[in-house]
C-alpha atoms as a PDB file:
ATOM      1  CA  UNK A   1     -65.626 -24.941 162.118  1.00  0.00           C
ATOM      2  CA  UNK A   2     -66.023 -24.680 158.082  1.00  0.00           C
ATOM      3  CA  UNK A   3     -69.602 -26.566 157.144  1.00  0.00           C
ATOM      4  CA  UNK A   4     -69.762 -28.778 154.767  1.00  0.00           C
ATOM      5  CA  UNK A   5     -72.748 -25.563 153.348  1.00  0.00           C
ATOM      6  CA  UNK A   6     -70.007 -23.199 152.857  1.00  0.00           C
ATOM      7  CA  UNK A   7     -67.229 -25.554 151.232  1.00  0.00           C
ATOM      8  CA  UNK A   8     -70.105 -26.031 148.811  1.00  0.00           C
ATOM      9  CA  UNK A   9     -71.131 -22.128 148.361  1.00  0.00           C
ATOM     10  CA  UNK A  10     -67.143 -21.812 147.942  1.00  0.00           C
ATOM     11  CA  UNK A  11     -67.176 -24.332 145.555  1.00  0.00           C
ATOM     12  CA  UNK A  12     -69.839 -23.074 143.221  1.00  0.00           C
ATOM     13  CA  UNK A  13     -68.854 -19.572 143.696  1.00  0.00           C
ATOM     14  CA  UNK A  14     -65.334 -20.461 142.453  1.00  0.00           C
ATOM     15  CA  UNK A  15     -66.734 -22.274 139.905  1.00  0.00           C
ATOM     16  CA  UNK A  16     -68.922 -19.216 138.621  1.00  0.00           C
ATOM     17  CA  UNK A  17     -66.589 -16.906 138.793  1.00  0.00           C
ATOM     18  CA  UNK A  18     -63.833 -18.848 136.824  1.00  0.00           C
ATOM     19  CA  UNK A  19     -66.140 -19.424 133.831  1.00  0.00           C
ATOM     20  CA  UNK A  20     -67.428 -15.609 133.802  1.00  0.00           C
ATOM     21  CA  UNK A  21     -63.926 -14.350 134.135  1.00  0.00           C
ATOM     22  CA  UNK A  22     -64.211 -12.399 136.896  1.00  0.00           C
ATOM     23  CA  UNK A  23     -61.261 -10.217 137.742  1.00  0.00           C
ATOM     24  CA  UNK A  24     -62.735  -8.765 140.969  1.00  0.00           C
ATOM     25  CA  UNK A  25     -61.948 -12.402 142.883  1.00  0.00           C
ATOM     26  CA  UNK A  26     -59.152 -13.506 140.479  1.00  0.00           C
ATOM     27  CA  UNK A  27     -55.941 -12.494 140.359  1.00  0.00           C
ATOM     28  CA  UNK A  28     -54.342 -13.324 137.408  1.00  0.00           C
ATOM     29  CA  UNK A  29     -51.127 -12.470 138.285  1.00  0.00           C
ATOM     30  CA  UNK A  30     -48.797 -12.117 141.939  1.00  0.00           C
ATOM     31  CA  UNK A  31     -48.530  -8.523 141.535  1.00  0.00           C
ATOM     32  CA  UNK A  32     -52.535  -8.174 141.199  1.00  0.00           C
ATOM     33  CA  UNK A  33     -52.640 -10.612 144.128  1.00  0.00           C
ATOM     34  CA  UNK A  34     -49.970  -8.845 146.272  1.00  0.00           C
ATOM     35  CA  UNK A  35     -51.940  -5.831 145.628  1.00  0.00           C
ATOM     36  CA  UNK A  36     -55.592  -7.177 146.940  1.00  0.00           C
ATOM     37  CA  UNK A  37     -53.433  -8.393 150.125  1.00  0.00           C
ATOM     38  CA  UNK A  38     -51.477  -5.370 151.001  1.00  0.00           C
ATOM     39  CA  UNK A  39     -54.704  -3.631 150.686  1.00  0.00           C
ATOM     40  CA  UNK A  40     -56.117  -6.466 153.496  1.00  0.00           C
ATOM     41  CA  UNK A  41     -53.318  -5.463 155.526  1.00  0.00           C
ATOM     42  CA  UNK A  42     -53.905  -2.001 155.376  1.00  0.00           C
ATOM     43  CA  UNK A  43     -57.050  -1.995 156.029  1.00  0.00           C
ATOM     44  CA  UNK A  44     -57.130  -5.296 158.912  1.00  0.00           C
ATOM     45  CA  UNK A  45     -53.927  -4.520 160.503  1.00  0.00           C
ATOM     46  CA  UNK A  46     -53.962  -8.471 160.319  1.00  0.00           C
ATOM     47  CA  UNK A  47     -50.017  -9.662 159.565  1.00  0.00           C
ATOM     48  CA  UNK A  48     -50.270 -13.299 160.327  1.00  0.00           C
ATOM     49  CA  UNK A  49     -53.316 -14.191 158.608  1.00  0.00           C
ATOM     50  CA  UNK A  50     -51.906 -12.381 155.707  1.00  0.00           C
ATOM     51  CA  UNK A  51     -49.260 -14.039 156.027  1.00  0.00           C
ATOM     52  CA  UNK A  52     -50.573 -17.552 155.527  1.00  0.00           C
ATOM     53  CA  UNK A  53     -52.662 -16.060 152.803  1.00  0.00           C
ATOM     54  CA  UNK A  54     -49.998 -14.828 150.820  1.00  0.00           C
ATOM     55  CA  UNK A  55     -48.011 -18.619 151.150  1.00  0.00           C
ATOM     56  CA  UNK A  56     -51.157 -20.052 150.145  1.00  0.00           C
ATOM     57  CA  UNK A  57     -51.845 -17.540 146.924  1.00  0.00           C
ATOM     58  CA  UNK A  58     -48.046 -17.117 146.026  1.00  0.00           C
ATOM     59  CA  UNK A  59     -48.197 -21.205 145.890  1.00  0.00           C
ATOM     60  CA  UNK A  60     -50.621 -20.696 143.054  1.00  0.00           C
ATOM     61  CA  UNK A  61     -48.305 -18.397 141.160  1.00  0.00           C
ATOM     62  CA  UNK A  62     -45.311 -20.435 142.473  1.00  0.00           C
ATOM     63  CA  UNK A  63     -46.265 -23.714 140.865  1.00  0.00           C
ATOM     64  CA  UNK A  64     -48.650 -22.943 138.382  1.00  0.00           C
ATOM     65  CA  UNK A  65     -47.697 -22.656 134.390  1.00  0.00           C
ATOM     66  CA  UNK A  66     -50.902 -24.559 132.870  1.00  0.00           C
ATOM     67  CA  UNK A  67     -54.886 -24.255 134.204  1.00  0.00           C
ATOM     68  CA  UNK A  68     -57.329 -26.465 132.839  1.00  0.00           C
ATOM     69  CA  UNK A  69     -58.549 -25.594 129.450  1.00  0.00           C
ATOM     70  CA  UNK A  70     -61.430 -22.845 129.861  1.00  0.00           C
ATOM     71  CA  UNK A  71     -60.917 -21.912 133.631  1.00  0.00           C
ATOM     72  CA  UNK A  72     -59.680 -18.599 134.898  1.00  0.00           C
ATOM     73  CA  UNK A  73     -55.745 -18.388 135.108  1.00  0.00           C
ATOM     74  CA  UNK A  74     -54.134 -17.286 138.502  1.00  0.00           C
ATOM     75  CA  UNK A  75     -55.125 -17.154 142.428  1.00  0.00           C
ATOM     76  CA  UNK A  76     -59.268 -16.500 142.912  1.00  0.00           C
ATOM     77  CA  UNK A  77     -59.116 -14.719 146.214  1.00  0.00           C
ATOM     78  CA  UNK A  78     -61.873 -13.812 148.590  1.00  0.00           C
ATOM     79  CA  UNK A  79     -62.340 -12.005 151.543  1.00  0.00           C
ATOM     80  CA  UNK A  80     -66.232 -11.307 151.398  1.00  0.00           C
ATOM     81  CA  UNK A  81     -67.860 -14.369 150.900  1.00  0.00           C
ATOM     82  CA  UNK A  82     -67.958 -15.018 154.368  1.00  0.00           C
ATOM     83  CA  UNK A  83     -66.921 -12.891 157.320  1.00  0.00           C
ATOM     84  CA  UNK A  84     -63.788 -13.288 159.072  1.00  0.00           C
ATOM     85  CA  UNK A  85     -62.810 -16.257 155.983  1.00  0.00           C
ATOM     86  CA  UNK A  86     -60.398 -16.343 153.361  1.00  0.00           C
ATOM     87  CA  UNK A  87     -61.032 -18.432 150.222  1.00  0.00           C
ATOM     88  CA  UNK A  88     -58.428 -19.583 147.770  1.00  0.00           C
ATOM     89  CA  UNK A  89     -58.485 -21.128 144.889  1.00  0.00           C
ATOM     90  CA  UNK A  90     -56.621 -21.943 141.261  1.00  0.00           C
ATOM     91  CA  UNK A  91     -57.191 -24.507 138.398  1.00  0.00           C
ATOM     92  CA  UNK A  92     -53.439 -25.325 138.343  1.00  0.00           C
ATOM     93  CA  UNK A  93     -51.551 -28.550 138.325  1.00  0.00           C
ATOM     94  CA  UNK A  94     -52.455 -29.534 142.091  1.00  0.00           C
ATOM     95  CA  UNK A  95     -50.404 -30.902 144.674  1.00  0.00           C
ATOM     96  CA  UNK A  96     -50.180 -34.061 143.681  1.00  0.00           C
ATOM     97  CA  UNK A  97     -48.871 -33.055 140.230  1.00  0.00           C
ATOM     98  CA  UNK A  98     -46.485 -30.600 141.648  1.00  0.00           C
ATOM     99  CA  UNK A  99     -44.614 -33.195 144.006  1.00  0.00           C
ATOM    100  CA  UNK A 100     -44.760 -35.935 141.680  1.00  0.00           C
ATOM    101  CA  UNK A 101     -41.639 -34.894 140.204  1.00  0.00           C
ATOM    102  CA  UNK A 102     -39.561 -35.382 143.540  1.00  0.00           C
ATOM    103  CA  UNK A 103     -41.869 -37.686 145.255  1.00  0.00           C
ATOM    104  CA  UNK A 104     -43.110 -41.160 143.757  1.00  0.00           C
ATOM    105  CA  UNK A 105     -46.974 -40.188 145.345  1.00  0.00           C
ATOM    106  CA  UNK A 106     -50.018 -43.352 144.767  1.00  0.00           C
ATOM    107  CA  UNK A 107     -52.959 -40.792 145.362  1.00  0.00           C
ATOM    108  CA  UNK A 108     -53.863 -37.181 145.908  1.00  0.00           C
ATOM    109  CA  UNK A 109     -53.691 -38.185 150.104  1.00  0.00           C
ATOM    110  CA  UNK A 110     -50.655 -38.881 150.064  1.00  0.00           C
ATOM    111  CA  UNK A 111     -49.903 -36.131 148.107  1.00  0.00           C
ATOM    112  CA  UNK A 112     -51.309 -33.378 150.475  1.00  0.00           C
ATOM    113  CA  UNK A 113     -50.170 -35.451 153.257  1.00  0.00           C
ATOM    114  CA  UNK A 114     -47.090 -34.886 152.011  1.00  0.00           C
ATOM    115  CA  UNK A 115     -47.230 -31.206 151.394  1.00  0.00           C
ATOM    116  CA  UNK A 116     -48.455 -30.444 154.724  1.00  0.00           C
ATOM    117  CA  UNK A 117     -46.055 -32.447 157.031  1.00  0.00           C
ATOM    118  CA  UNK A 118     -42.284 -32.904 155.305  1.00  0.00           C
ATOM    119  CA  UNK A 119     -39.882 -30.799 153.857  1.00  0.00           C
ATOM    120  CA  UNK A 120     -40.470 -31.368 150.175  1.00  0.00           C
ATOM    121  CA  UNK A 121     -40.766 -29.089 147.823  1.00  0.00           C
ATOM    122  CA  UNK A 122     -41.590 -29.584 143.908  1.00  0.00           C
ATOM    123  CA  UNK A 123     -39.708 -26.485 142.619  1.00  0.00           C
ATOM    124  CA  UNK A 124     -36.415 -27.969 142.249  1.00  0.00           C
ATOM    125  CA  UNK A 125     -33.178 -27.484 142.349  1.00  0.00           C
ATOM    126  CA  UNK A 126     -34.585 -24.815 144.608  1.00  0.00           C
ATOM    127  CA  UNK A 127     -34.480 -26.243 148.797  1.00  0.00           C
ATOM    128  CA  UNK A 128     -37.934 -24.921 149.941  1.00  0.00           C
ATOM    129  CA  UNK A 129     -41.014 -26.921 151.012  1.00  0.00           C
ATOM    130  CA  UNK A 130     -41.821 -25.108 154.452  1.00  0.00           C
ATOM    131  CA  UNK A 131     -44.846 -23.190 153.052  1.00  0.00           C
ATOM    132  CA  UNK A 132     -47.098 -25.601 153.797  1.00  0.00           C
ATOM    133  CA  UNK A 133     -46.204 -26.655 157.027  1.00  0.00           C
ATOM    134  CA  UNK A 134     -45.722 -22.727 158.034  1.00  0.00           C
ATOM    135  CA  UNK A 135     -49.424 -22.514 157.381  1.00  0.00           C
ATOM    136  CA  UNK A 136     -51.032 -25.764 159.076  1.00  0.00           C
ATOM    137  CA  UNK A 137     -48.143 -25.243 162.274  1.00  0.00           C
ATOM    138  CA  UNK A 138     -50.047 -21.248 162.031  1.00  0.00           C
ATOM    139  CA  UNK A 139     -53.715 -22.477 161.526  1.00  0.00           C
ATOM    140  CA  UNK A 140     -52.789 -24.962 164.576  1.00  0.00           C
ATOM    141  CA  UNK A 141     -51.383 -22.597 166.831  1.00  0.00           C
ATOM    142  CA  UNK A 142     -53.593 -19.712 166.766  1.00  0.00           C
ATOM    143  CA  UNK A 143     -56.818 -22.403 166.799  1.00  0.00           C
ATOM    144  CA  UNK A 144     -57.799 -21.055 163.744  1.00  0.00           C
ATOM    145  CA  UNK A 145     -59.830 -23.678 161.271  1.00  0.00           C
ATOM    146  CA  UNK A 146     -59.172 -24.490 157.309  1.00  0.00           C
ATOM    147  CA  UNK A 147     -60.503 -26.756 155.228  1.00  0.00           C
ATOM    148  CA  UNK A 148     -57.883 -27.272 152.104  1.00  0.00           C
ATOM    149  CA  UNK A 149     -58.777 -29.527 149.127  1.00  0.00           C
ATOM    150  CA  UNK A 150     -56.775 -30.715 145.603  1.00  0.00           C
ATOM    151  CA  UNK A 151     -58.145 -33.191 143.512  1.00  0.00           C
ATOM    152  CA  UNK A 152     -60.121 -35.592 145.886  1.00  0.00           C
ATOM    153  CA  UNK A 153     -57.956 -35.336 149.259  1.00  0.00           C
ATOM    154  CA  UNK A 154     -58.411 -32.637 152.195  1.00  0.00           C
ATOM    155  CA  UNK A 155     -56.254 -31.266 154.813  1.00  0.00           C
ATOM    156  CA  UNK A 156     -58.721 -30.002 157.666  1.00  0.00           C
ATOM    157  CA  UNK A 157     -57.232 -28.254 160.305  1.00  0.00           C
ATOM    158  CA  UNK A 158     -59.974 -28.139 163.576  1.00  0.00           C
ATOM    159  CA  UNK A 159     -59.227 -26.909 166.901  1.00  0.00           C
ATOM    160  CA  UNK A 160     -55.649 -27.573 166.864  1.00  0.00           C
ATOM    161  CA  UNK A 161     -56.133 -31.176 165.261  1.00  0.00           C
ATOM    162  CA  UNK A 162     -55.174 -31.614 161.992  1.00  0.00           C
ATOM    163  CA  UNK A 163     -56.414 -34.575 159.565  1.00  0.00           C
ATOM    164  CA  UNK A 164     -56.195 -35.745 156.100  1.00  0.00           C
ATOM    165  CA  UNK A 165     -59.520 -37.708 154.205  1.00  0.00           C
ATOM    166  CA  UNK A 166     -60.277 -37.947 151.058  1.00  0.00           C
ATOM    167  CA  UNK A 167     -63.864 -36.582 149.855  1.00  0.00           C
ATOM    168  CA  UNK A 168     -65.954 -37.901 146.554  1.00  0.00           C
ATOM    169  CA  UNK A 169     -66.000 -34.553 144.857  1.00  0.00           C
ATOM    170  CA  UNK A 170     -62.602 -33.371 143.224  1.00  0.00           C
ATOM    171  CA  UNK A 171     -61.230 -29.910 143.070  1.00  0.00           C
ATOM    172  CA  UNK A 172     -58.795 -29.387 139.714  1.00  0.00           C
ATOM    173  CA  UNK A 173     -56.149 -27.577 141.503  1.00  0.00           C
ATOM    174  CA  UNK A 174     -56.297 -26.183 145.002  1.00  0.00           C
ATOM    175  CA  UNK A 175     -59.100 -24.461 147.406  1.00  0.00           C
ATOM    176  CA  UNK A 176     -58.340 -23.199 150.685  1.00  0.00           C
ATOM    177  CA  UNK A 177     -60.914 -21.782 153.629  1.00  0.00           C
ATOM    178  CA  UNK A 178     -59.068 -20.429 156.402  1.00  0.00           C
ATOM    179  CA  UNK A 179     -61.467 -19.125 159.252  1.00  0.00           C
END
């Protein structure tokens, strides 16, 4: 289980490090990214995990072009903020933004809903849109836990059970915690 505590601590240390600039969690671009996670490989042995990782990261690359005015550019990635987590992060266009353009979505729910359970995908012409539901079928399977936030709607993935809320804070982009 991901406490509420440490989606906070994530929060703020996201937060920090964005307006410092600093490059030892952010990647600000795939091949600095790929890099940090081939080196997690090495090192963990630990394929799956990276796998969903890498969808997760690549996804900020993938459908990012603008960040929001003053905030780091690229993927913040962390593997030491908590053991045995991953945090992910980016101040891109969000979900919701990203499917908008193939999907008429009301709210950042149904937006994440979206991205996690249908085949959608907002890079057209291209026919993709499994990334998402790769890495909650994944998270499910192996009874792993993630809490995954963009703008004020979360996918939290607990003992199997997957469920989407909406929360009063709001991330600009996406954050990910996969334990």
């Amino acid at each position: 289980m991901i406490s509420d505590e440490f989606i906070q601590k994530a929060k703020t240390h996201i937060s920090e490090s964005s307006l410092s600039k600093n490059a030892d969690f952010f990647c600000v671009s795939r091949d600095i990214f790929q890099a940090r996670l081939d080196s997690f490989i090495s090192k963990t042995g630990k394929y799956i995990e990276s796998a969903v990782i890498g969808e997760i990261g690549n996804n900020s690359f993938d459908h990012n072009w603008e960040y929001a005015s003053g905030q780091m550019r690229g993927a913040y990635f962390n593997l030491e903020l908590c053991e045995g987590c991953a945090v992910l992060a980016d101040y891109g266009r969000g979900i919701r933004e990203s499917l908008s353009k193939v999907l008429k979505l009301e709210s950042d729910l149904e937006a994440i809903t979206a991205g996690f359970t249908k085949q959608v995908s907002g890079r057209l012409p291209e026919q993709r849109g499994n990334g998402l539901k790769f890495v909650a079928e994944t998270v499910k399977n192996k009874n792993w836990s993630m809490y995954f936030q963009t703008g004020n709607a979360c996918c939290i993935i607990e003992k199997g059970q997957i469920k989407f809320t909406e929360t009063k804070d709001c991330v600009t982009g996406c954050m990910a915690i996969i334990n």
